[in-house]
Protein backbone atom coordinates (compact mmCIF):
# COMPACT_ATOMS: atom_id res chain seq x y z
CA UNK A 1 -7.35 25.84 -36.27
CA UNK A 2 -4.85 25.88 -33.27
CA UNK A 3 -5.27 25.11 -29.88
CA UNK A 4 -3.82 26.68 -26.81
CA UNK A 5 -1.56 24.61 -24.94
CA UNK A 6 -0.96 25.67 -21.34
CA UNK A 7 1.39 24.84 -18.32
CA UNK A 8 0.37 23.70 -15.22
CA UNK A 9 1.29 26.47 -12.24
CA UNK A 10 3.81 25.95 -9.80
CA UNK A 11 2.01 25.64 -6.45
CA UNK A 12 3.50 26.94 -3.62
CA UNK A 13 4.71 25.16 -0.40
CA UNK A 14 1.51 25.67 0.97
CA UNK A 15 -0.46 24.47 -1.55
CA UNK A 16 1.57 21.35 -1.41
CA UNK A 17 0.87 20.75 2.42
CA UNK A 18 -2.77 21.51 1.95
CA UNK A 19 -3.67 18.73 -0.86
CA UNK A 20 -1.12 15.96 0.86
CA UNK A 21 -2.36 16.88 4.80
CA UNK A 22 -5.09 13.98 4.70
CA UNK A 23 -2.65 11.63 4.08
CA UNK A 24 -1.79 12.10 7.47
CA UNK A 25 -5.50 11.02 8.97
CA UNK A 26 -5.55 8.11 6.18
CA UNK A 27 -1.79 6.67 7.53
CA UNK A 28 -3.02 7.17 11.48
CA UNK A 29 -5.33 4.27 9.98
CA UNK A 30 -2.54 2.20 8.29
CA UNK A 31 -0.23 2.56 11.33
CA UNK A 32 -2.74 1.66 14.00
CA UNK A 33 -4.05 -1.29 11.47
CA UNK A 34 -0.01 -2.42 10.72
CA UNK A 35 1.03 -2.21 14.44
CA UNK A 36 -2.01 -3.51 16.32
CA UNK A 37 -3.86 -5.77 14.03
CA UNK A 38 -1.54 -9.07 14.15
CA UNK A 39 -1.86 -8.00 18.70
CA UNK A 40 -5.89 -8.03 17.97
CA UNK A 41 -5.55 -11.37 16.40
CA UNK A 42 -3.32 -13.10 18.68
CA UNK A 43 -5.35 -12.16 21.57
CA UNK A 44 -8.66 -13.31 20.32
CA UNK A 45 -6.75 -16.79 19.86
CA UNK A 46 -4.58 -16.77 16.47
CA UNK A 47 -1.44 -19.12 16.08
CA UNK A 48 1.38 -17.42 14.74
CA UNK A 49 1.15 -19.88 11.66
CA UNK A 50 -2.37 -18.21 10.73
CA UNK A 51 -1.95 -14.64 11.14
CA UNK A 52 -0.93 -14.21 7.25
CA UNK A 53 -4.10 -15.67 6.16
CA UNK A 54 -5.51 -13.42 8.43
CA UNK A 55 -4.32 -10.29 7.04
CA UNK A 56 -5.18 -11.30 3.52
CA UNK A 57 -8.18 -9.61 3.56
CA UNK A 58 -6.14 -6.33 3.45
CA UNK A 59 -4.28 -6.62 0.04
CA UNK A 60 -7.24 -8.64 -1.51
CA UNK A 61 -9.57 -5.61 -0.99
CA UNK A 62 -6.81 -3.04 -1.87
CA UNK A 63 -6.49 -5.12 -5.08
CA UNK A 64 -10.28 -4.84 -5.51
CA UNK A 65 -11.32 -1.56 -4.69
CA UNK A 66 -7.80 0.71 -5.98
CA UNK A 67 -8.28 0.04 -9.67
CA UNK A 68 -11.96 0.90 -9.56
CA UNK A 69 -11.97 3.70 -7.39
CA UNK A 70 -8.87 4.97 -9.98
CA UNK A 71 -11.34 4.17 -13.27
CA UNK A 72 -14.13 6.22 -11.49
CA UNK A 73 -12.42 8.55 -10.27
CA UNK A 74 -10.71 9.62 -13.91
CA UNK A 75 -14.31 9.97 -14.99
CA UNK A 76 -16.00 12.25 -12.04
CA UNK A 77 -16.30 15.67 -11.52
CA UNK A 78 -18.67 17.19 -9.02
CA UNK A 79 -18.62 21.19 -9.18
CA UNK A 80 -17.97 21.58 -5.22
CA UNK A 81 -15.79 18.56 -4.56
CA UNK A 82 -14.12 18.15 -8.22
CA UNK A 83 -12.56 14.73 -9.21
CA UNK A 84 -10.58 12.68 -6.80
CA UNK A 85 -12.01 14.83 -3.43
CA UNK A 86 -15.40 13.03 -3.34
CA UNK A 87 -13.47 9.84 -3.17
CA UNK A 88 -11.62 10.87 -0.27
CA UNK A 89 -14.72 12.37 1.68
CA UNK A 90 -16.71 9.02 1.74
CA UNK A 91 -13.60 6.81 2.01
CA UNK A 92 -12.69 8.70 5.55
CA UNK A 93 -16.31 8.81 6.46
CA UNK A 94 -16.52 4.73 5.97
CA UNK A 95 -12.76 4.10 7.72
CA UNK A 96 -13.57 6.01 10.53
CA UNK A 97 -16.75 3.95 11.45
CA UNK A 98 -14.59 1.03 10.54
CA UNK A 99 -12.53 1.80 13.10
CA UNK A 100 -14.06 2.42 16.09
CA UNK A 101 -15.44 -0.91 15.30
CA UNK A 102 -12.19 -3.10 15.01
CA UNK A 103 -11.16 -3.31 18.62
CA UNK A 104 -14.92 -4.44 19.76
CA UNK A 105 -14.50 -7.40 17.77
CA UNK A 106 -15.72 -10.28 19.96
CA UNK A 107 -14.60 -12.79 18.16
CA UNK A 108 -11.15 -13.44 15.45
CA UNK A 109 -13.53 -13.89 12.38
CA UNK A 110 -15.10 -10.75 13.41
CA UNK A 111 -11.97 -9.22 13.43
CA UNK A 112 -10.85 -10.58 9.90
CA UNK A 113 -13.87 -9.11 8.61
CA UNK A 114 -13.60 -5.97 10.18
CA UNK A 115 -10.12 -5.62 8.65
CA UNK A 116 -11.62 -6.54 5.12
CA UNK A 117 -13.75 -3.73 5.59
CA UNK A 118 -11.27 -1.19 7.40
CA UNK A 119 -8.83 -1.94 4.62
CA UNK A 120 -11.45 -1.23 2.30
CA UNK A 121 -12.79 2.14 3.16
CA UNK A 122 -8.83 2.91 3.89
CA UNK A 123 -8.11 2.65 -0.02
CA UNK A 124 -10.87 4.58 -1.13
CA UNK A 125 -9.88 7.80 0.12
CA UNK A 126 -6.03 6.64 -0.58
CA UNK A 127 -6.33 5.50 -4.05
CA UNK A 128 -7.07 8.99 -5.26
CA UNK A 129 -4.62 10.72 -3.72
CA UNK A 130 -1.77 9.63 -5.91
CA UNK A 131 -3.46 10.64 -9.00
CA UNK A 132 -4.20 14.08 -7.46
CA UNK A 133 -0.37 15.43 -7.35
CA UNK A 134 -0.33 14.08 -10.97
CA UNK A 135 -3.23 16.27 -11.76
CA UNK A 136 -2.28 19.14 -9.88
CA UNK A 137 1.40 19.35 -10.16
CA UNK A 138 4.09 20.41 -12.92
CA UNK A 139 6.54 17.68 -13.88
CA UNK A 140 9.29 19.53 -11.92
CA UNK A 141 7.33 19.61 -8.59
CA UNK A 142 5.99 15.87 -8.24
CA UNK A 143 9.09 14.39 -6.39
CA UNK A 144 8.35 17.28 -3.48
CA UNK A 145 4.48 16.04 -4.04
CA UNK A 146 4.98 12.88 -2.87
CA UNK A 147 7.93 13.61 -0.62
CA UNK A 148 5.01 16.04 1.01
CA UNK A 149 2.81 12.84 0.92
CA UNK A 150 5.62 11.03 2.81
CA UNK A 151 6.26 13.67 5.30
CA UNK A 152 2.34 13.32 6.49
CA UNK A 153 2.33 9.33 6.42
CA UNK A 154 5.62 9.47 8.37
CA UNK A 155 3.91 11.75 10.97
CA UNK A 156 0.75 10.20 10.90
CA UNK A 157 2.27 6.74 11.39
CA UNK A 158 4.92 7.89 14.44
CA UNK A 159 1.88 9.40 16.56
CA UNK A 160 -0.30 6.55 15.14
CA UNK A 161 2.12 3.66 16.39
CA UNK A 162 3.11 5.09 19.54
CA UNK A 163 -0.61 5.46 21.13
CA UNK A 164 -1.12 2.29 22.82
CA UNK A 165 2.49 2.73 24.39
CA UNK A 166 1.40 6.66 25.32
CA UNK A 167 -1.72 6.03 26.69
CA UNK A 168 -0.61 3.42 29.45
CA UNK A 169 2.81 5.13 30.06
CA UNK A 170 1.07 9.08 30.18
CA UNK A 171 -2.28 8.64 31.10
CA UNK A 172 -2.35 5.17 32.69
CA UNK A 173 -4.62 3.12 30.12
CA UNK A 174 -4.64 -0.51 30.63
CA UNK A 175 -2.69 -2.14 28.32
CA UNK A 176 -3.45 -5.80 29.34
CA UNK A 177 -6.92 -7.35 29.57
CA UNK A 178 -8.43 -10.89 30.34
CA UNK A 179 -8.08 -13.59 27.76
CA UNK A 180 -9.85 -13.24 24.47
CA UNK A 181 -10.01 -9.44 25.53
CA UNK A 182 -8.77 -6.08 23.54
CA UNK A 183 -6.91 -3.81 25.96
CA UNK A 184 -8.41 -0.16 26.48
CA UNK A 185 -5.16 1.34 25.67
CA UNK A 186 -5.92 -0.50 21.88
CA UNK A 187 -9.32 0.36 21.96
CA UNK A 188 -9.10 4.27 22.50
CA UNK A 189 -5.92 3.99 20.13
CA UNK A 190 -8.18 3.10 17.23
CA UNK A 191 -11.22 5.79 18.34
CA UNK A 192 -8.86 8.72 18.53
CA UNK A 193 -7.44 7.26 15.10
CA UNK A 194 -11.09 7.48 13.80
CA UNK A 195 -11.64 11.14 15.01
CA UNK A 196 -8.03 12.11 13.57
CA UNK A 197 -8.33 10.80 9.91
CA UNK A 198 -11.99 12.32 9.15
CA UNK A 199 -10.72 15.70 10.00
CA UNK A 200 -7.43 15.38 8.39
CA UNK A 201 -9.06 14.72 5.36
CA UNK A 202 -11.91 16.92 5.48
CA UNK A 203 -8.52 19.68 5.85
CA UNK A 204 -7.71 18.44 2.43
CA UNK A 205 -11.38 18.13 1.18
CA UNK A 206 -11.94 22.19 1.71
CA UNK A 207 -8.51 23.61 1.50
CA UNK A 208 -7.21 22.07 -2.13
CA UNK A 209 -8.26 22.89 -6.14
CA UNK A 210 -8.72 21.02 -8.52
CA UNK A 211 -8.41 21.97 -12.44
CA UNK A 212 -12.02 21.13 -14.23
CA UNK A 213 -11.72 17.99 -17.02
CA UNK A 214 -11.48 20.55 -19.95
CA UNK A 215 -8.80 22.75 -18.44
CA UNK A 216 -7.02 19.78 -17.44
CA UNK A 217 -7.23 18.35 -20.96
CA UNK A 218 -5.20 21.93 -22.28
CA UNK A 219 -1.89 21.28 -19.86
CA UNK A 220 1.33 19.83 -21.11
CA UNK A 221 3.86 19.38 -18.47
CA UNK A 222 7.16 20.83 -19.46
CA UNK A 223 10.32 18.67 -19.81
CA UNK A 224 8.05 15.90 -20.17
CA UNK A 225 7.23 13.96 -23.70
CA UNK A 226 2.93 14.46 -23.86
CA UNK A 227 1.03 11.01 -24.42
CA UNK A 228 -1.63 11.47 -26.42
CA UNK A 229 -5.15 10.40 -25.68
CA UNK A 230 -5.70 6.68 -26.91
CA UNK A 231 -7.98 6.32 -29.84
CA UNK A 232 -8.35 3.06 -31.45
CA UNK A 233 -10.19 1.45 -34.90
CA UNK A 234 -12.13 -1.66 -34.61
CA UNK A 235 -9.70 -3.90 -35.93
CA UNK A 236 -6.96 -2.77 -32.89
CA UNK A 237 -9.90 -3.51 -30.68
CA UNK A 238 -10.19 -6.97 -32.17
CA UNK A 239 -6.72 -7.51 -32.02
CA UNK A 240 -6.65 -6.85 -28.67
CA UNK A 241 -9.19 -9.16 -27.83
CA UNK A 242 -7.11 -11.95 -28.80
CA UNK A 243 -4.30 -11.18 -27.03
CA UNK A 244 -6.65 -10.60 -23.45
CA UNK A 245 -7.95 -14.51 -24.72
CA UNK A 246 -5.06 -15.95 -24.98
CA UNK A 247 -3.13 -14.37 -21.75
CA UNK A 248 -6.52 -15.16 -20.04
CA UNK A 249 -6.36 -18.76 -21.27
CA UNK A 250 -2.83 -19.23 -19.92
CA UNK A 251 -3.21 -17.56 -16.55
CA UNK A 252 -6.76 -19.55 -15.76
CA UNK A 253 -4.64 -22.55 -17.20
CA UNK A 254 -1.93 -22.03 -14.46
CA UNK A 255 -4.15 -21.40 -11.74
CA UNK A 256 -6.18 -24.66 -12.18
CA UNK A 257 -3.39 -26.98 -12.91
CA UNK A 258 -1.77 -25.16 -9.32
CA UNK A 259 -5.21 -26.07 -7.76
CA UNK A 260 -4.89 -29.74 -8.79
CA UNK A 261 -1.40 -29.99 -7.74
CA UNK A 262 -2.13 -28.21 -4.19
CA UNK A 263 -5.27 -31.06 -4.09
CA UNK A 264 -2.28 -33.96 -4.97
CA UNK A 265 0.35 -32.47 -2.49
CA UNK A 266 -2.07 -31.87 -0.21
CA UNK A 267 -0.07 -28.81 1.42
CA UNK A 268 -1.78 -26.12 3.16
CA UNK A 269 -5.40 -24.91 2.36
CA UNK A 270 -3.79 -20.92 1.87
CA UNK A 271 -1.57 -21.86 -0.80
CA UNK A 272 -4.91 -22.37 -3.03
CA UNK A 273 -5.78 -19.02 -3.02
CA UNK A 274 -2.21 -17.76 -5.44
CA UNK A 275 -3.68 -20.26 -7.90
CA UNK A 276 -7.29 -18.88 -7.61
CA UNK A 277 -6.52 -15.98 -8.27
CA UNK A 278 -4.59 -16.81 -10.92
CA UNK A 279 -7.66 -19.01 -12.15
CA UNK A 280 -9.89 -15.98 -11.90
CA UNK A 281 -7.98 -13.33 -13.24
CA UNK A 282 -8.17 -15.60 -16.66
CA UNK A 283 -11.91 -16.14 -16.84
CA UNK A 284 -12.07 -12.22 -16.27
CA UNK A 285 -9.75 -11.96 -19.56
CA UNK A 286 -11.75 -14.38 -21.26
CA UNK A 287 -14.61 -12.86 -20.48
CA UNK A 288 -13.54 -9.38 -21.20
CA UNK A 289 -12.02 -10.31 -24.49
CA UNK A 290 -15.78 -11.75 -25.59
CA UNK A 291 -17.23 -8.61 -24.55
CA UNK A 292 -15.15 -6.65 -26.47
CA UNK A 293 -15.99 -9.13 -29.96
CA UNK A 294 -19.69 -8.04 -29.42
CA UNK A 295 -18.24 -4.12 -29.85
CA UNK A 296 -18.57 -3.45 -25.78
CA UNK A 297 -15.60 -1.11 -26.06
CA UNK A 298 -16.59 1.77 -23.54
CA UNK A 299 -17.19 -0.74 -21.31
CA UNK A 300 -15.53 -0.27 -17.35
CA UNK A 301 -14.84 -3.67 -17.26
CA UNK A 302 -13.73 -4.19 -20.41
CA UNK A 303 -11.47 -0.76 -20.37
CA UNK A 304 -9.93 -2.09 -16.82
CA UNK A 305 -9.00 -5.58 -18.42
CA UNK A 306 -7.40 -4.44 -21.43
CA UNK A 307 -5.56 -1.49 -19.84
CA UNK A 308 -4.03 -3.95 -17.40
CA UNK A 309 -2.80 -5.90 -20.21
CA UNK A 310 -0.62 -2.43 -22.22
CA UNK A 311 0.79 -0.57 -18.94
CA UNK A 312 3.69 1.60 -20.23
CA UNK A 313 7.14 0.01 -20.33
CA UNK A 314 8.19 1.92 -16.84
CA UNK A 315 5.35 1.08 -14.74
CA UNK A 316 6.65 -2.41 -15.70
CA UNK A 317 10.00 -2.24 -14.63
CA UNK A 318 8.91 -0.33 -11.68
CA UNK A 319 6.15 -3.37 -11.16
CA UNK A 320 8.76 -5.88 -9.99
CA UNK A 321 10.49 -3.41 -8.05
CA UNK A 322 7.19 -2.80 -5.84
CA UNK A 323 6.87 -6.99 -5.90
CA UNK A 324 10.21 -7.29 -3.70
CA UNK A 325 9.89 -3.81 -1.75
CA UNK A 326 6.28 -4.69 -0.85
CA UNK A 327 6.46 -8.11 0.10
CA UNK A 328 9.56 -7.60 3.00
CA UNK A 329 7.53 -4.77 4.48
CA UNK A 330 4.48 -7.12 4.45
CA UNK A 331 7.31 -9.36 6.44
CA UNK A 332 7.94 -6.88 8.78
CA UNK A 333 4.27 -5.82 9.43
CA UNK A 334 2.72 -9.17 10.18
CA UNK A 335 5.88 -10.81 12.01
CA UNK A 336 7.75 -8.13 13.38
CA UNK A 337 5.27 -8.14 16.84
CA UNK A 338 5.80 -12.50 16.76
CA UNK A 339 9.48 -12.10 16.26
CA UNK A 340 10.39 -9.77 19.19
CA UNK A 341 8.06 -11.19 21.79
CA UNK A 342 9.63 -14.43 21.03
CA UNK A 343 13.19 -13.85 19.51
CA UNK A 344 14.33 -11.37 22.26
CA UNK A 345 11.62 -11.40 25.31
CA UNK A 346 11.29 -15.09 25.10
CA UNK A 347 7.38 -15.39 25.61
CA UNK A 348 4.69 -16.52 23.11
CA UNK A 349 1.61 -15.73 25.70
CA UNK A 350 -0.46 -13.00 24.48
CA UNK A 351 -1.69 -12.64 28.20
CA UNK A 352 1.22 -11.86 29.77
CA UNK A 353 2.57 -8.36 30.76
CA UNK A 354 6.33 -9.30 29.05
CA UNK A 355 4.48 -10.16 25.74
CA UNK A 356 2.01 -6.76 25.45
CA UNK A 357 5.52 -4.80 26.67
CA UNK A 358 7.36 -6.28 23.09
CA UNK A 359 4.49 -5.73 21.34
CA UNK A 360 3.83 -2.28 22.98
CA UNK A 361 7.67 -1.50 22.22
CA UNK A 362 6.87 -2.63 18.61
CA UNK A 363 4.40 -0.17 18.38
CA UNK A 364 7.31 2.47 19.16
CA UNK A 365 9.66 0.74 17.15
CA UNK A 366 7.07 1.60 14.40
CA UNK A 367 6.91 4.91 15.30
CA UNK A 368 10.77 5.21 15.35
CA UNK A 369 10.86 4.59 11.87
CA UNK A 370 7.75 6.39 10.91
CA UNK A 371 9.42 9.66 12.47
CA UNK A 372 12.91 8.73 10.79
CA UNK A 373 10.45 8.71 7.21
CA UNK A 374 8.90 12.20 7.83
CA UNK A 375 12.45 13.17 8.49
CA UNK A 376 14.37 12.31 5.41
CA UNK A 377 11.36 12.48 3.00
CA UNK A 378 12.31 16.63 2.59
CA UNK A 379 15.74 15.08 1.44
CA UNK A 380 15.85 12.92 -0.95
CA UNK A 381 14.53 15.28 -3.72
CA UNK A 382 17.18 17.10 -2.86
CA UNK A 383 19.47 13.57 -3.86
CA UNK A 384 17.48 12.63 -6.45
CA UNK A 385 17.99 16.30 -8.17
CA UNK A 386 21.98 15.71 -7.70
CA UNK A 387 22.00 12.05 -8.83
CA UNK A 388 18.67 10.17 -9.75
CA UNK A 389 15.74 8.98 -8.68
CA UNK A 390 16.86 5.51 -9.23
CA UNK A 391 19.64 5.83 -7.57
CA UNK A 392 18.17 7.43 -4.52
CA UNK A 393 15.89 4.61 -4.11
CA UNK A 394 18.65 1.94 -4.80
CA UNK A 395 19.96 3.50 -2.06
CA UNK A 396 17.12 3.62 0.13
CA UNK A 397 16.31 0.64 -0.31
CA UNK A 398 19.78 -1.17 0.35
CA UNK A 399 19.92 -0.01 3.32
CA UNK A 400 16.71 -1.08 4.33
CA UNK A 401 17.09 -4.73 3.38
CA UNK A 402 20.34 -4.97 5.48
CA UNK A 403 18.83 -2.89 8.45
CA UNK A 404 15.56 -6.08 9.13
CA UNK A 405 18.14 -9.22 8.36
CA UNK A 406 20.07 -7.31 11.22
CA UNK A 407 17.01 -7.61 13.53
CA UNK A 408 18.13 -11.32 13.77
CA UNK A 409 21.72 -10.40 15.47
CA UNK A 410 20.03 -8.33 17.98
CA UNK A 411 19.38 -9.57 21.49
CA UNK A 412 18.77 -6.37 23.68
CA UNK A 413 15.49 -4.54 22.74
CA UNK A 414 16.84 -0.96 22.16
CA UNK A 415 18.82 -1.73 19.89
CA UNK A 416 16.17 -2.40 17.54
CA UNK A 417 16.05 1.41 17.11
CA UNK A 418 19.48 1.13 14.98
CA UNK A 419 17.65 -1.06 12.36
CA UNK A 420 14.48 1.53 12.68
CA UNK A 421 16.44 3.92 11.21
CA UNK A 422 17.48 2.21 8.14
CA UNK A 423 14.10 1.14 7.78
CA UNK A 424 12.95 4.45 7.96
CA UNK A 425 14.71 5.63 4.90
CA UNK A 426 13.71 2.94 2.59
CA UNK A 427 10.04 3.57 3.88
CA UNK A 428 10.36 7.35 2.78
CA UNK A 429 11.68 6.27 -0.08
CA UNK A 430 9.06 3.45 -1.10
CA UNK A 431 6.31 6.12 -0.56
CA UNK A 432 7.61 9.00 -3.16
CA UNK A 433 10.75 8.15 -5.36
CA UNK A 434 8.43 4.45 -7.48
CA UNK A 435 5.65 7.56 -7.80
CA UNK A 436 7.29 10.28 -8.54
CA UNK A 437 9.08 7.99 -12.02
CA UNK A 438 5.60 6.74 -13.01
CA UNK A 439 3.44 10.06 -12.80
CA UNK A 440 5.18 11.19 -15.74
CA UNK A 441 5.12 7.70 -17.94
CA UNK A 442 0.83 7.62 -17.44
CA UNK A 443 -1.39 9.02 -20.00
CA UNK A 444 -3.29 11.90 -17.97
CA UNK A 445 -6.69 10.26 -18.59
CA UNK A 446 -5.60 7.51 -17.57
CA UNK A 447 -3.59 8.53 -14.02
CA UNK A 448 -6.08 7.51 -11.72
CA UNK A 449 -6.78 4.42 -13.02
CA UNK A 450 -3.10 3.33 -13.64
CA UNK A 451 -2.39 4.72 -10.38
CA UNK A 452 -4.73 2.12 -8.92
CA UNK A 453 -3.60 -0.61 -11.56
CA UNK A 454 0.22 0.33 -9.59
CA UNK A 455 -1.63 -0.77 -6.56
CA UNK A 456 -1.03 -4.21 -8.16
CA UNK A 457 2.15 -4.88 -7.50
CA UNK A 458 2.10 -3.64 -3.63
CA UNK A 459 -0.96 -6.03 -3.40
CA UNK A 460 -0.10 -9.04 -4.99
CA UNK A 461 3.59 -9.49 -3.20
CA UNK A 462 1.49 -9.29 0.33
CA UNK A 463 -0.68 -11.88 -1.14
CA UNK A 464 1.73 -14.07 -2.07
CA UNK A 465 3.59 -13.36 1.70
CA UNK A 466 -0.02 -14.02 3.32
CA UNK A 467 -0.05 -17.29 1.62
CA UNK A 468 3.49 -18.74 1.68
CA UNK A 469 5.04 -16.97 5.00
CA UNK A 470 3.03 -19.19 7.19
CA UNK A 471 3.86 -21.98 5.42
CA UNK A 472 7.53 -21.13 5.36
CA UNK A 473 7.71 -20.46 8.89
CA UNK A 474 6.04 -23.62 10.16
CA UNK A 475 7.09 -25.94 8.11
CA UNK A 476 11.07 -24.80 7.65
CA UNK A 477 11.69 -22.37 10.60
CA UNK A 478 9.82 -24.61 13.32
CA UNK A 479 7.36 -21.20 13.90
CA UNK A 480 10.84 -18.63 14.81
CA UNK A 481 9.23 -15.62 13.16
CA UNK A 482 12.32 -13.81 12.88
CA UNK A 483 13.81 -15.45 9.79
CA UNK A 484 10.66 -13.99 7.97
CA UNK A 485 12.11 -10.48 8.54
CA UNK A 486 15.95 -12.29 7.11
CA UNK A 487 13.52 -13.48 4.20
CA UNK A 488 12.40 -9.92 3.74
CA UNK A 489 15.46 -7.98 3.96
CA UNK A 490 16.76 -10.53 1.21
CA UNK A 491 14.02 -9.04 -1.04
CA UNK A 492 14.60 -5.31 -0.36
CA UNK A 493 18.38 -5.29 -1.38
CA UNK A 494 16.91 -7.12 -4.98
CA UNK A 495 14.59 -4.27 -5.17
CA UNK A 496 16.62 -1.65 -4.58
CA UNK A 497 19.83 -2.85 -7.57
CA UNK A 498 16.53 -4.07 -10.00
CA UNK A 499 15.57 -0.18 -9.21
CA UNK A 500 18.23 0.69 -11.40
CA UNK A 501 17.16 -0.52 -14.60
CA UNK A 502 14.00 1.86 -14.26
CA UNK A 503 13.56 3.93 -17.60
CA UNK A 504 13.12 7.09 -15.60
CA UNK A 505 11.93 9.81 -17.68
CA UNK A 506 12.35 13.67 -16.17
């Protein structure tokens, strides 16, 4: 008996745009939530110390919801909206509630929860997205997949970032408002954000295809070695078992012991939550690992647990890569607004007009480097093709790192727009080069979920900056925010020369 193995088509340019254009609503949300968010805190009363712990509720949910949504999301198809589409549907139709929401916060617990649940419905209609050019796209055409995906995040985020600073400067918007107050220019920022990301992805929703799970099943992407479909005997599942004990054993071991120390030191109350999670990731081993003794293969949980635990050899290398990229643009998110205001306009009052003109030129400095990523994202496939992927986002990412450490030398405020651009191009190249080398390394039942798994390692870096930034910059930079983003740029140039020991596979 034979079987008829088939090639995925070569979509067109067009085809491209179509299934990447919602990334452009789901970044208008990142972009307002990155530029405004740390603003929204600081006004309803936030010290600069606690704004990390703040924005942990972003990467905590991302690190929730992304490998689900992925494991789901491998195992739906609905005949109108196919596999990953009804994922993006409800995840735009949540977000954009979310964020009409956000700026009416009346209080800043309000507003931490809002983000929690913002960030939430954000990932469900991202998460998908990155498995869908690995479904839909020959080996050959993912780089310009998520170079398209790049293009519309860059564009998104440029608009995005820049509508606070547009709506006072072209249509006269207040951008200041009484203490404890959001300003209307935020406020109709994040509506028109709302109204722009359920109709960019609703573009997507009715304009893409998706091939049907037994189709699907018949591809085999040229130039690429085919990974079989995992099928295992009961004594590989026991096997495995033990191993998920015994690395759940050590990690919950770790955690507590960090717990006790962090109760002996007595250092800050965020540091606890690395070694919680540490703590709880191991009784979810354990517990997974017991489950699968009693023959409760099939089962999600168990499935998610022991996948997490056998993630092909590049997704590791590329892991630590993400860990160091990640956690200076977490840096730059959460103290780039602090470190202006303070570093080069010389005010720390959130009520003043000087302070909401920094953070208001932040917004545009965000933009700047947005626009610079939509830009460049069309070129580096074209580098990549002539060198390497790895070397392209060595590159990228070199010049990044050196671009926020030279925020620091900086005293006049345009100037800031030279280290935008350097920025820029490691941004473009975060978003498409680290997916474009691990599409092909994923088993294609797998994609979604591994895709989401991937989310890991963008998640757990801003973690660990949510938890040990503050720390850092109270208790060894006396509060100057600016030597986070010197921190951060230190950890971008590692990324970028560990990129090169990537096993890329074309």
């Amino acid at each position: 008996m034979s079987t008829t193995t088939l090639t995925k088509p070569r979509l067109t340019f067009w085809q491209i745009w179509n299934m990447s254009f919602g990334f452009l609503g789901i970044q208008f949300g990142f972009a307002l939530q990155n530029a405004n968010t740390s603003r929204i805190f600081e006004t309803l009363g936030a010290d600069v110390e606690q704004i990390p712990i703040l924005w942990i509720a972003a990467p905590l949910t991302g690190l929730l919801v992304q490998p689900v949504v992925g494991y789901f999301s491998d195992r739906t198809w609905h005949p109108k909206l196919g596999r990953r589409r009804p994922y993006f549907l409800v995840g735009a139709i949540l977000a954009s509630i979310s964020l009409c929401l956000m700026p009416n916060s009346p209080t800043l617990w309000v507003a931490a929860g809002m983000l929690w649940i913002m960030d939430a419905s954000i990932n469900i209609s991202m998460e998908p997205f990155r498995a869908f050019v690995g479904d839909n796209l020959p080996s050959d055409q993912r780089t310009m997949g998520f170079a398209m995906q790049s293009f519309f995040i860059g564009t998104g985020a440029v608009i995005a970032s820049m509508l606070p600073w547009m709506l006072n400067n072209w249509f006269g918007v207040a951008n200041t408002a009484g203490e404890g107050e959001i300003s209307d220019a935020v406020k109709w920022s994040y509506y028109l954000g709302a109204i722009v990301f359920l109709l960019a992805v609703l573009w997507t929703v009715f304009n893409s295809h998706e091939y049907p799970p037994e189709e699907l099943k018949q591809f085999a992407d040229t130039g690429e070695e085919e990974i079989p479909v995992e099928e295992l005997t009961k004594e590989q599942y026991t096997a495995r078992a033990s191993g998920m004990r015994k690395a759940g054993a050590i990690s919950g071991g770790i955690g507590l012991l960090g717990v006790l120390a962090l109760v002996q030191a007595e250092l800050d109350k965020e540091l606890y939550i690395l070694a919680g999670l540490l703590f709880v990731v191991g009784v979810l081993w354990v517990a997974a690992a017991a489950m699968m003794r009693q023959g409760r293969y099939e089962n999600g949980f168990v499935t998610i647990m022991s996948d997490l635990l056998r993630m092909p050899k590049t997704m590791q290398q590329l892991a630590v890569v993400q860990f160091f990229s990640w956690f200076a643009l977490f840096s730059m998110w959460i103290y780039t607004t602090s470190a202006v205001t303070k570093h080069i306009y010389g005010t720390t009052d959130a009520t003043s007009l000087v302070y909401n003109e920094g953070a208001d030129w932040v917004g545009f400095l965000f933009a700047v480097y947005n626009g610079v990523a939509a830009l460049v994202a069309f070129g580096l496939p074209y580098l990549a093709k002539h060198t390497s992927r790895r070397f392209t986002h060595m590159v990228g990412l070199v010049i990044g790192g050196l671009s926020l450490i030279s925020i620091y030398f900086i005293g006049d405020p345009n100037w800031l727009l030279l280290p935008m651009i350097g920025i820029g191009i490691a941004w473009a190249s975060i978003l498409s080069m680290p997916y474009a080398m691990l599409a092909g390394a994923l088993p294609p039942d797998k994609m979604g979920y591994y895709m989401g798994v991937f989310n890991f390692f963008i998640v757990i870096p801003q973690i660990v900056a949510a938890t040990i930034l503050g720390f850092i910059v109270g208790r060894f930079f006396s509060g100057e925010a600016v030597f986070a983003l010197i921190v951060g740029g230190g950890f971008m140039i590692l990324a970028g020369l560990l990129s090169l020991k990537v096993d890329d596979k074309y």
